[in-house]
Protein backbone atom coordinates (compact mmCIF):
# COMPACT_ATOMS: atom_id res chain seq x y z
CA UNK A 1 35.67 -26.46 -16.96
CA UNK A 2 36.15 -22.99 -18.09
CA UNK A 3 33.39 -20.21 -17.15
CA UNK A 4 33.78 -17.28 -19.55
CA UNK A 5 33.76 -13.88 -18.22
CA UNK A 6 30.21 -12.62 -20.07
CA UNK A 7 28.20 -15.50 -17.97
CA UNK A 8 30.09 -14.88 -14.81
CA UNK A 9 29.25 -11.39 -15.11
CA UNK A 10 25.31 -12.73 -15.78
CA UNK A 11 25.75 -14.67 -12.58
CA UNK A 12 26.29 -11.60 -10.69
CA UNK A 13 24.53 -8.83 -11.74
CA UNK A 14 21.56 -11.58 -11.81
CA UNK A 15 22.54 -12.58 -7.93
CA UNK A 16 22.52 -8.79 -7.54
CA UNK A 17 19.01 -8.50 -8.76
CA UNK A 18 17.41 -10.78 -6.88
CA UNK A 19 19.23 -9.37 -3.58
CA UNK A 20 18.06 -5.82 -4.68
CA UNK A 21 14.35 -6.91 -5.27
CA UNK A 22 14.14 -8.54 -1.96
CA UNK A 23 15.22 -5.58 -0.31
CA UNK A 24 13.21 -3.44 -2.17
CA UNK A 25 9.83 -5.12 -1.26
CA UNK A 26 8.18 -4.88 1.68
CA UNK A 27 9.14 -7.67 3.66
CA UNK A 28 7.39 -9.99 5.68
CA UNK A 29 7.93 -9.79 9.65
CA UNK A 30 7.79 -12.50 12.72
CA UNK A 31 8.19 -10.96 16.09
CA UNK A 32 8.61 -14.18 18.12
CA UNK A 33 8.15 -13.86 21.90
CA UNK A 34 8.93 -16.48 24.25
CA UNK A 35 7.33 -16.40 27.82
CA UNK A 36 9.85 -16.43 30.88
CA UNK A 37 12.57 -17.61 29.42
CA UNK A 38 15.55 -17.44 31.47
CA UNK A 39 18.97 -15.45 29.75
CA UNK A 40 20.94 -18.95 30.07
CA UNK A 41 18.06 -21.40 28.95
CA UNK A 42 19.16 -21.89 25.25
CA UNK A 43 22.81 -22.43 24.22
CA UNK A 44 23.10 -19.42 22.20
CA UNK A 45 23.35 -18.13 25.61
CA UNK A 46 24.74 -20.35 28.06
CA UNK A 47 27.41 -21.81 25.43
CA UNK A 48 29.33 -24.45 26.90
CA UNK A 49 27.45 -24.78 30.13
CA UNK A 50 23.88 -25.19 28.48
CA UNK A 51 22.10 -27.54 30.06
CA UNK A 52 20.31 -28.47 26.98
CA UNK A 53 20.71 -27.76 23.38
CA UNK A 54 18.78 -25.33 21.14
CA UNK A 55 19.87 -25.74 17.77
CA UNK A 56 16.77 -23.86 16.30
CA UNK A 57 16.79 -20.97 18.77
CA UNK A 58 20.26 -20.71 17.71
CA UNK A 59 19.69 -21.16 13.88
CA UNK A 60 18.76 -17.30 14.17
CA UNK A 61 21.49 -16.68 16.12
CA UNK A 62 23.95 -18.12 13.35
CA UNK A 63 21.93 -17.04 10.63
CA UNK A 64 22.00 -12.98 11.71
CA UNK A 65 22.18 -11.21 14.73
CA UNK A 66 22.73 -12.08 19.26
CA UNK A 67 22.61 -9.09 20.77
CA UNK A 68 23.88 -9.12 24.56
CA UNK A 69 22.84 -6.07 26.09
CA UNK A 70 18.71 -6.31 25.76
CA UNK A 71 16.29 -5.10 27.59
CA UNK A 72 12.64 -5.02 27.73
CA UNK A 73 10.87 -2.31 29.79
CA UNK A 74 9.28 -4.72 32.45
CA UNK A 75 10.19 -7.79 34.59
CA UNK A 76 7.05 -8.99 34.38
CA UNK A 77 4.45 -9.96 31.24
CA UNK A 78 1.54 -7.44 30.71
CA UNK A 79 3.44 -4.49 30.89
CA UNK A 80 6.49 -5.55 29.39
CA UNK A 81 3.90 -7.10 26.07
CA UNK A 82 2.11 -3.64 26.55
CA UNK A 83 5.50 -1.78 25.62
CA UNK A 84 6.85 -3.95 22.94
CA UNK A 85 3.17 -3.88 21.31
CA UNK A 86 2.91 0.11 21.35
CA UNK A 87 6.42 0.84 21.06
CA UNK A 88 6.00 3.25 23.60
CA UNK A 89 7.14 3.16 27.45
CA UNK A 90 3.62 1.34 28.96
CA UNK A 91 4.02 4.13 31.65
CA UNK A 92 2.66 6.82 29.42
CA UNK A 93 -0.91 4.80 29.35
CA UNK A 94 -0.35 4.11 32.88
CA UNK A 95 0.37 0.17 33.22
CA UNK A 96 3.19 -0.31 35.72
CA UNK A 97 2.22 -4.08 36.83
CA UNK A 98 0.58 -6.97 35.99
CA UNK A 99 -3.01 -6.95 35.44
CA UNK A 100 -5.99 -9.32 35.06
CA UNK A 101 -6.87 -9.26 31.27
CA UNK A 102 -10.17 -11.06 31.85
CA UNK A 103 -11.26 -8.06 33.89
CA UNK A 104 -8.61 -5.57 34.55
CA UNK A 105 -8.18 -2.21 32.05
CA UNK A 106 -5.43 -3.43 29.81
CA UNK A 107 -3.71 -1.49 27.63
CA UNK A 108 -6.37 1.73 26.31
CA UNK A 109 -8.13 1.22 22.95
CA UNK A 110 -6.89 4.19 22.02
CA UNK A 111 -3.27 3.31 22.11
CA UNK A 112 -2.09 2.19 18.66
CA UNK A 113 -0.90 -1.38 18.19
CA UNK A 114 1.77 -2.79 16.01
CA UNK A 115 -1.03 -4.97 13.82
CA UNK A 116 -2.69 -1.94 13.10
CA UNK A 117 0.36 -0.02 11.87
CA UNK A 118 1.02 -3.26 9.24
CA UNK A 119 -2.83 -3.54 8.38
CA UNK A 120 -3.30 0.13 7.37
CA UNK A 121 -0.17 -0.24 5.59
CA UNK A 122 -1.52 -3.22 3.43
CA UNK A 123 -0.20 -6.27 5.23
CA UNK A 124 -1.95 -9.39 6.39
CA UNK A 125 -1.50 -9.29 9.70
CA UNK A 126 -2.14 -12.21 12.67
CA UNK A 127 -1.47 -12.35 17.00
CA UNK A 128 -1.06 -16.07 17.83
CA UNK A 129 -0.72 -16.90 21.28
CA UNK A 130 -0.88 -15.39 25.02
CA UNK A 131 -2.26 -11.68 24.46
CA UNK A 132 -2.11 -10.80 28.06
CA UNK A 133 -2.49 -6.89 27.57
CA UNK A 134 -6.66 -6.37 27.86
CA UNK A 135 -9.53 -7.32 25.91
CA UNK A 136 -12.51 -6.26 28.70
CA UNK A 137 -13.38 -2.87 27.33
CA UNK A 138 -14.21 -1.85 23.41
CA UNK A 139 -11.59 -2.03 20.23
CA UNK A 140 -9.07 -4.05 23.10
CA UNK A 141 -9.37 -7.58 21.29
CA UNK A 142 -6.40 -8.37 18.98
CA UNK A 143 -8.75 -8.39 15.94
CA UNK A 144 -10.11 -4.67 16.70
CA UNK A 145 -6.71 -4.06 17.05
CA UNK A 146 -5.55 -4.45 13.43
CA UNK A 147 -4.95 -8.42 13.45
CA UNK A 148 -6.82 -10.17 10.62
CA UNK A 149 -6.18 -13.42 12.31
CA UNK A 150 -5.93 -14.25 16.35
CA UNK A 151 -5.48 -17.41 17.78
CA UNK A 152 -4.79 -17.42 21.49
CA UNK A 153 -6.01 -16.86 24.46
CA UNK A 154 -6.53 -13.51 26.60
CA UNK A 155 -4.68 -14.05 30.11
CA UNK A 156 -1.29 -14.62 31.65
CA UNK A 157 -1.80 -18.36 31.68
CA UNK A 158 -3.42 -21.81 30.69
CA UNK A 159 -3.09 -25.25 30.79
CA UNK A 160 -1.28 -26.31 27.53
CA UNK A 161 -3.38 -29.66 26.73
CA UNK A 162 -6.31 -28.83 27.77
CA UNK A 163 -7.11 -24.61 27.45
CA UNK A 164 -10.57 -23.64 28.50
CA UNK A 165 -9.89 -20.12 27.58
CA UNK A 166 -8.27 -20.78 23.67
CA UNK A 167 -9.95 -18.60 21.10
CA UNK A 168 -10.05 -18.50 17.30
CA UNK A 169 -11.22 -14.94 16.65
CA UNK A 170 -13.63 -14.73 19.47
CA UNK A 171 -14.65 -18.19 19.00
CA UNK A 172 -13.51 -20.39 21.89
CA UNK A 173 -12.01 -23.37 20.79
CA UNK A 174 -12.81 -26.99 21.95
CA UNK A 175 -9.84 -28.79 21.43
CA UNK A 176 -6.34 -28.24 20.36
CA UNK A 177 -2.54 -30.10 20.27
CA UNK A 178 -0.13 -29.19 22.94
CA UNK A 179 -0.18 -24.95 22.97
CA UNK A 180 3.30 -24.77 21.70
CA UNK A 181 2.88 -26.79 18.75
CA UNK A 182 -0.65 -25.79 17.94
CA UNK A 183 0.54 -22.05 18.15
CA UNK A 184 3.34 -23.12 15.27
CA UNK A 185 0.70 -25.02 13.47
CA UNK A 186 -1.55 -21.98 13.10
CA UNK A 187 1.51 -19.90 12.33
CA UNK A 188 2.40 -21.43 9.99
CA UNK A 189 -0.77 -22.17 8.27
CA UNK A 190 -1.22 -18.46 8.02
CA UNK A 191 2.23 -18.19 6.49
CA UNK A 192 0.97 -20.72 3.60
CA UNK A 193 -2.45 -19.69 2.95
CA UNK A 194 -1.09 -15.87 2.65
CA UNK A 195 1.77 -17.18 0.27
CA UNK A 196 -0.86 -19.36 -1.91
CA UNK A 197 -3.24 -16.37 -1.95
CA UNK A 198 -3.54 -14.10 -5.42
CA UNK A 199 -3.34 -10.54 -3.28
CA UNK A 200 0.38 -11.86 -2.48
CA UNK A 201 0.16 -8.93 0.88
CA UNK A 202 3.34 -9.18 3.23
CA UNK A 203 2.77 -10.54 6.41
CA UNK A 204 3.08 -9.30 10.06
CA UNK A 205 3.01 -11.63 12.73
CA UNK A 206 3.05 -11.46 16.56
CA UNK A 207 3.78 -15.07 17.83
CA UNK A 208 3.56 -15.30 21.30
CA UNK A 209 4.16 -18.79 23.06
CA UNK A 210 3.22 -19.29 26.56
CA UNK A 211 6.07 -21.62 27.07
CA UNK A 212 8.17 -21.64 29.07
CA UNK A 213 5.79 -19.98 31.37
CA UNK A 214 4.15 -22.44 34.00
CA UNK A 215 1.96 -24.83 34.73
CA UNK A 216 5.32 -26.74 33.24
CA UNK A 217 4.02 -28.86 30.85
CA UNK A 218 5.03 -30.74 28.53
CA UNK A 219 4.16 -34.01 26.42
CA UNK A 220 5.47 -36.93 28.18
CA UNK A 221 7.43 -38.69 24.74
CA UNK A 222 9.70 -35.05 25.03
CA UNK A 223 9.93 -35.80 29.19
CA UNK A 224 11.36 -39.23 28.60
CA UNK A 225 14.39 -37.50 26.49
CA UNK A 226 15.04 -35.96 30.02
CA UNK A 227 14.51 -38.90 32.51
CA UNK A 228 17.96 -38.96 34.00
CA UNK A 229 17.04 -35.20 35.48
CA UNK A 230 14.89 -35.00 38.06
CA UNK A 231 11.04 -34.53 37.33
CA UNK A 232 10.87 -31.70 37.96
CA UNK A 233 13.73 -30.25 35.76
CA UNK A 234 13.01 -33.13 32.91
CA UNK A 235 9.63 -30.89 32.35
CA UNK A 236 11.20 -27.69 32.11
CA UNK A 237 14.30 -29.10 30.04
CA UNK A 238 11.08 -30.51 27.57
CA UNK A 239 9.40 -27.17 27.45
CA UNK A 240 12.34 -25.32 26.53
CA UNK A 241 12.77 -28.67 23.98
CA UNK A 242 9.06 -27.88 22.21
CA UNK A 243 9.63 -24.53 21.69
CA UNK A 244 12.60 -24.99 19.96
CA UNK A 245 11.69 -27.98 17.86
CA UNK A 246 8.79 -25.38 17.26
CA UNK A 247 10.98 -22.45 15.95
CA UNK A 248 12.91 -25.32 14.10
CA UNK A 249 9.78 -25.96 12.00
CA UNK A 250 8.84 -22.77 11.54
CA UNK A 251 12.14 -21.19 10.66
CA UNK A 252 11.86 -24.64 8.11
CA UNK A 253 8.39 -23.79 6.63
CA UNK A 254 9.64 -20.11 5.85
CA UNK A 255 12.75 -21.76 3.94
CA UNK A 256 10.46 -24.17 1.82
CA UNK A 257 7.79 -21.89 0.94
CA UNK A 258 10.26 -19.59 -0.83
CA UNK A 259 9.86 -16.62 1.87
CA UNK A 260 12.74 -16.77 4.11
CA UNK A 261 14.84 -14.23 1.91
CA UNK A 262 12.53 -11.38 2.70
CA UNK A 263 11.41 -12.20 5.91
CA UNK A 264 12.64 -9.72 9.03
CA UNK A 265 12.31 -12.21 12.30
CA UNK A 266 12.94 -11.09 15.89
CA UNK A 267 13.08 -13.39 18.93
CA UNK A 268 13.16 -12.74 22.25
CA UNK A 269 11.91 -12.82 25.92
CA UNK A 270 9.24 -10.70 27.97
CA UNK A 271 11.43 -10.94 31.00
CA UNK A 272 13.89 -13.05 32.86
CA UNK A 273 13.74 -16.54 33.97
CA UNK A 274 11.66 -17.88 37.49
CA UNK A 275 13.91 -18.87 40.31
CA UNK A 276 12.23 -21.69 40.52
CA UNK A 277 14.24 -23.13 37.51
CA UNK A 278 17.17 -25.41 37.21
CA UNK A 279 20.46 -23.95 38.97
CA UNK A 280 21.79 -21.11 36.66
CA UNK A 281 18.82 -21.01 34.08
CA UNK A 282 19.31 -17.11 34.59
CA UNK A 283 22.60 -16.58 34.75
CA UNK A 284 24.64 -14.51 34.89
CA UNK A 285 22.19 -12.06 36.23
CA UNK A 286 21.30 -11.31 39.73
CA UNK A 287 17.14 -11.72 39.91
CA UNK A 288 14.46 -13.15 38.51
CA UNK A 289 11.08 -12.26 36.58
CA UNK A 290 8.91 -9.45 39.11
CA UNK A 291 12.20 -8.12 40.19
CA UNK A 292 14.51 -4.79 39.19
CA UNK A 293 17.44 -6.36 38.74
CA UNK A 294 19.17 -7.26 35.65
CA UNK A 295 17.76 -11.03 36.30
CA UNK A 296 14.12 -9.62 35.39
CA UNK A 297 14.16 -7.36 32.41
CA UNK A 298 17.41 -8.25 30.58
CA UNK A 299 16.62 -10.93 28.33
CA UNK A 300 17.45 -12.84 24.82
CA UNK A 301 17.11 -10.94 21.58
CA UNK A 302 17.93 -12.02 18.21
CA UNK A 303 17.51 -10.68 14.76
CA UNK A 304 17.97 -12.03 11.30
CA UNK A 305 16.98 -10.85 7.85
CA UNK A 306 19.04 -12.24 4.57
CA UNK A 307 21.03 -9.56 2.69
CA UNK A 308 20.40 -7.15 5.16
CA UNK A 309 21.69 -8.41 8.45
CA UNK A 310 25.23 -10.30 8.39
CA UNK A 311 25.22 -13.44 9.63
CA UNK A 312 26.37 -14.53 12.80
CA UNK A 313 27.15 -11.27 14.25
CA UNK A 314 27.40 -10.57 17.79
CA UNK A 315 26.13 -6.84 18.75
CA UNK A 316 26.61 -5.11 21.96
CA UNK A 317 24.59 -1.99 21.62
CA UNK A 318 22.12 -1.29 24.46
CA UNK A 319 19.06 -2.05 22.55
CA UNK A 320 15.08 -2.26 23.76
CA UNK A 321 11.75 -4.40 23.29
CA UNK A 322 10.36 -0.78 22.22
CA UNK A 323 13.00 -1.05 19.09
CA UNK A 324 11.20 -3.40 17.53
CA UNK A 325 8.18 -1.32 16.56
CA UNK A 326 10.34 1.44 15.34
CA UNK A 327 12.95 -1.03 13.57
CA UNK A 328 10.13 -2.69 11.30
CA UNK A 329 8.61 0.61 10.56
CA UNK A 330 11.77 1.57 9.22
CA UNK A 331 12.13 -1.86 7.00
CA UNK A 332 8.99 -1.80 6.05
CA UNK A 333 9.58 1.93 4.90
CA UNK A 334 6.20 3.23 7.07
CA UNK A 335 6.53 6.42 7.98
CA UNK A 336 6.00 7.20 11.62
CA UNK A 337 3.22 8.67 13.06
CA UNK A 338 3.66 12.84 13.70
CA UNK A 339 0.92 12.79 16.32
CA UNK A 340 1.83 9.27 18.60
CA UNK A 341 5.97 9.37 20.24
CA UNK A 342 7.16 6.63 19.77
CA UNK A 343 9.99 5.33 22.46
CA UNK A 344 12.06 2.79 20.15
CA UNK A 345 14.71 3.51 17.84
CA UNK A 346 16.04 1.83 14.54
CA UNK A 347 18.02 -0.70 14.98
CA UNK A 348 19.54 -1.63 11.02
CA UNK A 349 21.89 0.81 10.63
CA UNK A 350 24.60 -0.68 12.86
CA UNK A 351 24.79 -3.59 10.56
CA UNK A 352 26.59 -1.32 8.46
CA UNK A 353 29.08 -0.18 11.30
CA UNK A 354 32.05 -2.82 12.78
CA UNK A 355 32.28 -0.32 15.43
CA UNK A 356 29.89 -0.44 18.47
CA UNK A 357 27.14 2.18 17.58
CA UNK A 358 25.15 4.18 20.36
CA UNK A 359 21.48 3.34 19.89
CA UNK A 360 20.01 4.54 23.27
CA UNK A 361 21.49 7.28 25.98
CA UNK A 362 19.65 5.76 28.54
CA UNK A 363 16.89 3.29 29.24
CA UNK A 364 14.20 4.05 32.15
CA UNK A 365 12.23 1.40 34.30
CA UNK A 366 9.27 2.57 36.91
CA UNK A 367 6.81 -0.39 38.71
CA UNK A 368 6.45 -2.48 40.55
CA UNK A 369 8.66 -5.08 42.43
CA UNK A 370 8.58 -8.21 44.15
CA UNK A 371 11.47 -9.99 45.87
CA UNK A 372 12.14 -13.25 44.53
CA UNK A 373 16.15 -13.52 45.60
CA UNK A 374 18.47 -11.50 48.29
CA UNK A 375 18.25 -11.35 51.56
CA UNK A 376 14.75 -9.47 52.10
CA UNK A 377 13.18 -12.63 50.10
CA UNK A 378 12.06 -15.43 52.67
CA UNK A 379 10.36 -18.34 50.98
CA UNK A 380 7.55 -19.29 51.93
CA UNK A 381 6.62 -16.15 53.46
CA UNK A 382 3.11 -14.03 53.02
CA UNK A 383 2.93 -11.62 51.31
CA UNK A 384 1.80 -8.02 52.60
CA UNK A 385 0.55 -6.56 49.36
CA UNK A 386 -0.87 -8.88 46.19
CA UNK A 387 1.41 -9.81 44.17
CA UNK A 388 0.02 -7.60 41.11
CA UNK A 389 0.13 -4.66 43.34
CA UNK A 390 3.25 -4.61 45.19
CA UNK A 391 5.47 -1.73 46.00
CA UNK A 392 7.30 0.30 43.37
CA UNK A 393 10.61 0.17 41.63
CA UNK A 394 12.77 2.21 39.50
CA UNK A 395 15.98 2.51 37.47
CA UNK A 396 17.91 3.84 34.84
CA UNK A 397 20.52 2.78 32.28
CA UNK A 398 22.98 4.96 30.89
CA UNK A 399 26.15 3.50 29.35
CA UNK A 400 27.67 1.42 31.63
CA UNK A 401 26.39 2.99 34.80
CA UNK A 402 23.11 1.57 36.19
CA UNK A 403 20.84 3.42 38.87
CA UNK A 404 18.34 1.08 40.86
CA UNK A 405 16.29 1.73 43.96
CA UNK A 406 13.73 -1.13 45.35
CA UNK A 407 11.58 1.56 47.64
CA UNK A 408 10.23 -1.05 50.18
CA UNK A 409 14.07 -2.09 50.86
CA UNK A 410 16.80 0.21 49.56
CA UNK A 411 18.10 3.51 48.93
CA UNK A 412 19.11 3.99 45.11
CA UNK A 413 22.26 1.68 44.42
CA UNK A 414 24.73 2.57 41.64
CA UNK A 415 26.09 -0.63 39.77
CA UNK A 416 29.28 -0.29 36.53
CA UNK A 417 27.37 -2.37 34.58
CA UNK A 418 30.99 -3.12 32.56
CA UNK A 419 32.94 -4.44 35.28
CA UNK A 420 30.06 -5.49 37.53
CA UNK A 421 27.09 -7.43 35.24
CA UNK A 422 25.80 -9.08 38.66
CA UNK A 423 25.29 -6.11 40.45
CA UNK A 424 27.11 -6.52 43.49
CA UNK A 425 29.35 -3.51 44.16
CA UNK A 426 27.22 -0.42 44.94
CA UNK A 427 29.20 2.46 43.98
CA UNK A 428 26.84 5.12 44.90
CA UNK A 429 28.74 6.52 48.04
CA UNK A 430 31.81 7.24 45.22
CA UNK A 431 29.87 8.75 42.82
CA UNK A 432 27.06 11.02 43.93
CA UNK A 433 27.42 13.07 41.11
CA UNK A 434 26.53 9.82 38.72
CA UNK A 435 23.57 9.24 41.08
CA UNK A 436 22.27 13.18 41.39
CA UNK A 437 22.44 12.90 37.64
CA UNK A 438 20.66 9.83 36.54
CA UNK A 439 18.29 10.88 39.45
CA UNK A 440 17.33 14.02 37.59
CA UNK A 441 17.16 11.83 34.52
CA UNK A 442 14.56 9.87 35.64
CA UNK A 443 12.67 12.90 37.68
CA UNK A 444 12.21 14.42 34.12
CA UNK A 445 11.41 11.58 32.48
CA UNK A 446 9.01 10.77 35.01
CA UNK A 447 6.89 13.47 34.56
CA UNK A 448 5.41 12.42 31.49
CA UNK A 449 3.89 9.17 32.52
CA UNK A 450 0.18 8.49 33.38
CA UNK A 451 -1.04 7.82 37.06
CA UNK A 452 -1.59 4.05 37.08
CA UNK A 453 -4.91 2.16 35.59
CA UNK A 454 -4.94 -0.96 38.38
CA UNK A 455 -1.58 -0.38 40.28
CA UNK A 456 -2.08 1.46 43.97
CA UNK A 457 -1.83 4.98 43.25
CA UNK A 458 0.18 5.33 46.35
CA UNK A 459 2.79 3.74 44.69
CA UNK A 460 3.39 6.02 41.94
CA UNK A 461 2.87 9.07 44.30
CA UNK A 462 6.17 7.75 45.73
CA UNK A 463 7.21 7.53 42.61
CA UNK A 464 7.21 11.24 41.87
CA UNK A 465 8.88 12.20 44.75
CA UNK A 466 12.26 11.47 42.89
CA UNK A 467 14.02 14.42 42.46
């Protein structure tokens, strides 16, 4: 069969069309977060040593962009939600540790929020899942902060079957499915009711899970898939299970209701893994979740848009949490605010580079830590501080140098992030110039950042004695 040249052409310039129209609406966007997920619990990671498979998870993966060198700006959940919800380092409004959201400050009303950058800019917006960053004092609830929809609940944690702290809106709610699929249920409802609706907005959606983070959970027909691993590990292998089956039908529902062309979706971690996990669920980092090292704050991160990201790319650009913000801005062409600095940068323009592109001359980190691994970690043992208000931490990332200093234990340590990923050979006595200069880095950037809002003030006095 012959195809003439004239309805070839048609074919193209048609094909052309539609890829031009869908880049020239707004498109829809789905930050998915997952909750302590370690670097090496889904195969797009781990590869060939997964210890179980997560074809969904990995769906994004194949279908755009794994990047391998992501960060987010805490190892631990409020403030590392804080800065990927402002786009702005969480230090500047003074959160440098976890906090109680039922009654602890939270992140400031006054502190703009990614759902009200998308409402004001005519999207139907919606927060499903663990909030986690305040809702005790005035406009601090997800819908006073520009979310038409919220379905979720307000702390770092819940039981899964049976939540007495679920809201819809600020109406509790009774009874619900297992968290992780009754967070994709209302997703996705909101997906469908938006696309069936005459006003035909874009969406915006931040979809937080709570899984994998504990109590580990999990129904007991996805346990039995797992019941040559011990119990303990056959729950966390079903967690990890759920949410992927989750994404699966999500990823699904944005395919069949005709929106998965112009949709922008990010996934990703708040921080590393628990050591508490199966045998390498965090590898190959040194650390865990509360801690400094690369094990707590360097995490998954995919992207994937049709037409405008390739398709199963691999980037290594140092890229941040607080990119996100700025990235969707950009996509959704919203100009960004004169009078609010935002920390993130765009992140689309090195799709159209082979070469490695430089998105961020350094990174910064200032908190709190709490040993979890290493020799000054004994098991069992009491702590002398809460463990919401231990002593602080700080680092910086430039290129492949790394600058990290645990003040309870250590002097700053200097780590060649290229040729040393696990942290083990401190270079610091061979390079004091490297050190005096990321030092000096961090001194300055320092000096902008609030005193803390719950976090010992003691701690960040010791802070600012970095020079």
């Amino acid at each position: 069969m012959r195809i003439s040249k004239n309805f070839l052409a048609f074919i193209i310039v048609a094909f052309l069309i539609k890829i031009g129209n869908a880049q020239h609406k707004k498109p829809n966007i789905l930050v998915i977060l997952a909750d302590d997920l370690g670097y090496a619990t889904t195969s797009v990671y781990a590869g060939k040593s997964a210890k179980i498979e997560t074809p969904n998870i990995n769906r994004i993966a194949k279908e755009g962009a794994r990047f391998t060198d992501a960060y987010v700006t805490a190892s631990v959940c409020g403030p590392s939600r804080s800065g990927l919800l402002t786009g702005r380092y969480q230090q500047r409004f003074g959160i440098y540790a976890n906090f109680d959201t039922q009654r602890g400050p939270g992140v400031p009303a006054s502190e703009k929020a990614m759902g009200t950058y998308f409402k004001e800019a005519g999207y139907t917006t919606a927060a499903i899942g663990k909030w986690h960053v305040g809702v005790k004092l005035p406009g601090q609830h997800p819908i006073d902060r520009g979310f038409d929809k919220y379905y979720g609940f307000n702390s770092a944690q819940t039981d899964y079957f049976n939540s007495p702290i679920l809201f819809d809106g600020k109406k509790k709610v009774k009874k619900h499915d297992y968290l992780t699929f009754q967070f994709t249920d209302e997703a996705i409802d909101f997906i469908d009711e938006n696309n069936k609706s005459s006003e035909k907005k874009p969406f915006f959606m931040y979809l937080a899970y709570n899984a994998v983070h504990g109590p580990n959970q999990a129904p007991e027909d996805y346990i039995a898939k797992f019941k040559n691993q011990p119990k303990a590990i056959a729950k966390q292998m079903a967690m990890v299970n759920a949410l992927d089956d989750s994404i699966g039908r999500l990823l699904d529902a944005l395919k069949k209701m005709g929106v998965e062309e112009n949709t922008l979706v990010y996934f990703l971690s708040d921080n590393g893994g628990l050591p508490n996990w199966w045998k390498d669920s965090n590898k190959p980092w040194r650390g865990f979740k509360r801690e400094q090292w690369e094990g707590g704050c360097h995490v998954q991160f995919l992207m994937k848009w049709p037409g405008v990201i390739p398709a199963g790319v691999t980037r290594n650009e140092m890229v941040s949490s607080l990119d996100i913000l700025t990235t969707s801005l950009a996509a959704a062409k919203i100009k960004q605010p004169k009078n609010i600095q935002l920390d993130g940068e765009n992140i689309l323009p090195i799709f159209k580079s082979e070469k490695k592109v430089e998105i961020h001359k350094s990174l910064f980190w200032a908190g709190s830590h709490v040993a979890r691994s290493g020799v000054e970690y004994k098991k069992g043992a009491k702590l002398s501080y809460k463990q919401d208000n231990p002593p602080p931490s700080w680092a910086v990332r430039k290129g492949k140098w790394k600058l990290v200093q645990m003040l309870e234990y250590y002097k700053p340590m200097l780590y060649d992030l290229n040729t040393d990923p696990r942290e083990t050979n401190d270079l610091s006595a061979s390079n004091p110039k490297v050190v005096q200069k990321l030092t000096k880095d961090f001194s300055v950037w320092f000096n902008d950042m609030s005193e803390p809002m719950s976090w010992d003030k003691k701690w960040f006095k010791q802070l600012k004695k970095i020079k």
